[in-house]
C-alpha atoms as a PDB file:
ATOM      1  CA  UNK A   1      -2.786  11.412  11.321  1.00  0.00           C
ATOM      2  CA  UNK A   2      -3.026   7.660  12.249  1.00  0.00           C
ATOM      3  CA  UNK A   3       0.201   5.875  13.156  1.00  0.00           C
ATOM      4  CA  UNK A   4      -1.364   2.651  11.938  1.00  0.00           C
ATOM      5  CA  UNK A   5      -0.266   0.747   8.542  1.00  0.00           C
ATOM      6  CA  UNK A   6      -2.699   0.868   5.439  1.00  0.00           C
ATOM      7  CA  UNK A   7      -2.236  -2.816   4.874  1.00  0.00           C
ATOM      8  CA  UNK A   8      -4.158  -3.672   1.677  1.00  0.00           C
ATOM      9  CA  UNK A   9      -6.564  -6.284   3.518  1.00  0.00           C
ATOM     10  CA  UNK A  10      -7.590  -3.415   5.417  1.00  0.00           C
ATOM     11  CA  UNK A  11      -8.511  -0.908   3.096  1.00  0.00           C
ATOM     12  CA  UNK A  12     -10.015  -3.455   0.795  1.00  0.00           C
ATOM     13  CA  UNK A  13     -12.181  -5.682   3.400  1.00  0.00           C
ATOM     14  CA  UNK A  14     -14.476  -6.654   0.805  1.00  0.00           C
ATOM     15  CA  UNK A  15     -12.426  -7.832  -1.622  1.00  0.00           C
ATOM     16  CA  UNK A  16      -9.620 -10.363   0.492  1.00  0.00           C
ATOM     17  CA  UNK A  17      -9.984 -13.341  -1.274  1.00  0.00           C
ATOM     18  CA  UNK A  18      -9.770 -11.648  -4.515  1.00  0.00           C
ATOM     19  CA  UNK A  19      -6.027  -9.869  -3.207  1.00  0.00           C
ATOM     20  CA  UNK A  20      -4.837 -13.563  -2.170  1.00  0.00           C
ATOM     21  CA  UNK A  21      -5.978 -15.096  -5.606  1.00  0.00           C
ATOM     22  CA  UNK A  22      -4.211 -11.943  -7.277  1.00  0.00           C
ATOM     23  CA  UNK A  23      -0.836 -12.668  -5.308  1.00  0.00           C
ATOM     24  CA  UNK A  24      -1.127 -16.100  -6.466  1.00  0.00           C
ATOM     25  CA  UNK A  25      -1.981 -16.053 -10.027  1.00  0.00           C
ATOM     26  CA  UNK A  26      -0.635 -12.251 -10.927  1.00  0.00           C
ATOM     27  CA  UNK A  27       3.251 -11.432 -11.152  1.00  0.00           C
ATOM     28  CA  UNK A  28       2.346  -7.348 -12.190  1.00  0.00           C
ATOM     29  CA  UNK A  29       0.222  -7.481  -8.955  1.00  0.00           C
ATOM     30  CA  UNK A  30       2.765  -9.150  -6.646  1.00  0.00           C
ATOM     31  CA  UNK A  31       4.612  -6.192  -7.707  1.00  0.00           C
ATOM     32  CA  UNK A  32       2.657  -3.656  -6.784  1.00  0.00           C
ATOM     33  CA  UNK A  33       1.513  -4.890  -3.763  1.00  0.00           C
ATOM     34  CA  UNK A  34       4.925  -5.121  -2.335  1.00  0.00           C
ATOM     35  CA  UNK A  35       5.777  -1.899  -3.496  1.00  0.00           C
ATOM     36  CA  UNK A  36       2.934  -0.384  -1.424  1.00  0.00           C
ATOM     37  CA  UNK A  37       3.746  -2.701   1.519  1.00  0.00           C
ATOM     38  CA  UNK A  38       7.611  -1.366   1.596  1.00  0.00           C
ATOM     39  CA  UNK A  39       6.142   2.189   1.189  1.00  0.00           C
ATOM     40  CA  UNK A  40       3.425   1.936   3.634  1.00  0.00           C
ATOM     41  CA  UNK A  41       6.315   0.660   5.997  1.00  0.00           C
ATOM     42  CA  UNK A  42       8.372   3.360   5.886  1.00  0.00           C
ATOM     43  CA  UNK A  43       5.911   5.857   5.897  1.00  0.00           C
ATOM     44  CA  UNK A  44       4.321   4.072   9.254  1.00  0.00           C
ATOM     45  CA  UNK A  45       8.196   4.073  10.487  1.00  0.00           C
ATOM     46  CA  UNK A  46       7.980   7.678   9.895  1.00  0.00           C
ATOM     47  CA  UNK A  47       4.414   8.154  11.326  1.00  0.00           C
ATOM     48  CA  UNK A  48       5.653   7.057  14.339  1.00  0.00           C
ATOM     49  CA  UNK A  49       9.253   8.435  15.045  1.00  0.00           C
ATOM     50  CA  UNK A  50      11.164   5.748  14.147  1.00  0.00           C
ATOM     51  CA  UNK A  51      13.105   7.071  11.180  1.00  0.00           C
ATOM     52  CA  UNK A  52      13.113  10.510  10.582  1.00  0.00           C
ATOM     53  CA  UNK A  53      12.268  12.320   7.285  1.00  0.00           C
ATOM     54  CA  UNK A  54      11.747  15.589   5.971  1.00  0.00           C
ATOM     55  CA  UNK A  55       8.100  16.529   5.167  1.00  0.00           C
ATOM     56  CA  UNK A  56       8.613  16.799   1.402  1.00  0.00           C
ATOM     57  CA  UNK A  57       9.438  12.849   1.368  1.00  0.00           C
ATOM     58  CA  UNK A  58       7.078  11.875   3.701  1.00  0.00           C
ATOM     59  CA  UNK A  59       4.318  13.786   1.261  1.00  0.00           C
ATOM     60  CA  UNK A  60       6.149  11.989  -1.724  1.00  0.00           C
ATOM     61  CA  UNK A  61       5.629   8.342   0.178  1.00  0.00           C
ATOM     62  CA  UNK A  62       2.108   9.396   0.791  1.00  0.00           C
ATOM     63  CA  UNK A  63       1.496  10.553  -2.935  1.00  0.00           C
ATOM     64  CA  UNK A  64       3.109   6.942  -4.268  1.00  0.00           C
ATOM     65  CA  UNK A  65       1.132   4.630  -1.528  1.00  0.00           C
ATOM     66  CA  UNK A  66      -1.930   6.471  -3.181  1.00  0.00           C
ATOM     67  CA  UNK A  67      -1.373   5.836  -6.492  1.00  0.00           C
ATOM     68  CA  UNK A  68      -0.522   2.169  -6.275  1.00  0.00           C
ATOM     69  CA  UNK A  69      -3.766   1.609  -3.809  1.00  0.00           C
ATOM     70  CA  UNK A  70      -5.654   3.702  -6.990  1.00  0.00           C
ATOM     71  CA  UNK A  71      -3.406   0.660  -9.232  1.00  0.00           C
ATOM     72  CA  UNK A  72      -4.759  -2.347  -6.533  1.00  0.00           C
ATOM     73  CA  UNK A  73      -8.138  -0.751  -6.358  1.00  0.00           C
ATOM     74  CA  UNK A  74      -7.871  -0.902 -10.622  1.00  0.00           C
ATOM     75  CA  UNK A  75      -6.271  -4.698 -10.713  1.00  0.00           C
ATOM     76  CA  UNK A  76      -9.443  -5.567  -8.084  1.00  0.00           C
ATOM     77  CA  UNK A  77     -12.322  -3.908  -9.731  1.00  0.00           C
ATOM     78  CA  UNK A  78     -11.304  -5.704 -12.896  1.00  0.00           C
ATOM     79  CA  UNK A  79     -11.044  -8.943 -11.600  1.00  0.00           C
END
């Protein structure tokens, strides 16, 4: 297990310019992407001891950061 953040420039390297023009010009994106910045937060907060959780939630934040990077990977594929 890493105890570094999934930020979305990251995991999409090859597609940067097209997240900033989708923040700009997108409000469902916007969205999205913030949703999976506060969840990839907490779960990093978790990763690394700061706030504790059970396992079951930090699976649950795990399974809902994947399925909004599957809903980014969507919006950028498309665009």
């Amino acid at each position: 297990m890493s105890h570094v953040p999934h930020e979305l420039a990251e995991e999409f390297p090859d597609h940067v310019e097209t997240l900033h023009e989708l923040k700009a010009h997108n409000a469902h994106f916007v969205k999205i992407a913030d949703e999976y910045h506060t969840i990839n937060r907490e779960i990093h907060r978790i990763e690394t001891g700061v706030e504790p959780a059970s396992d079951e939630r930090a699976i649950e934040l795990r399974r809902k950061r994947m399925a909004l990077k599957d809903e980014v990977n969507t919006m950028l594929n498309a665009a």
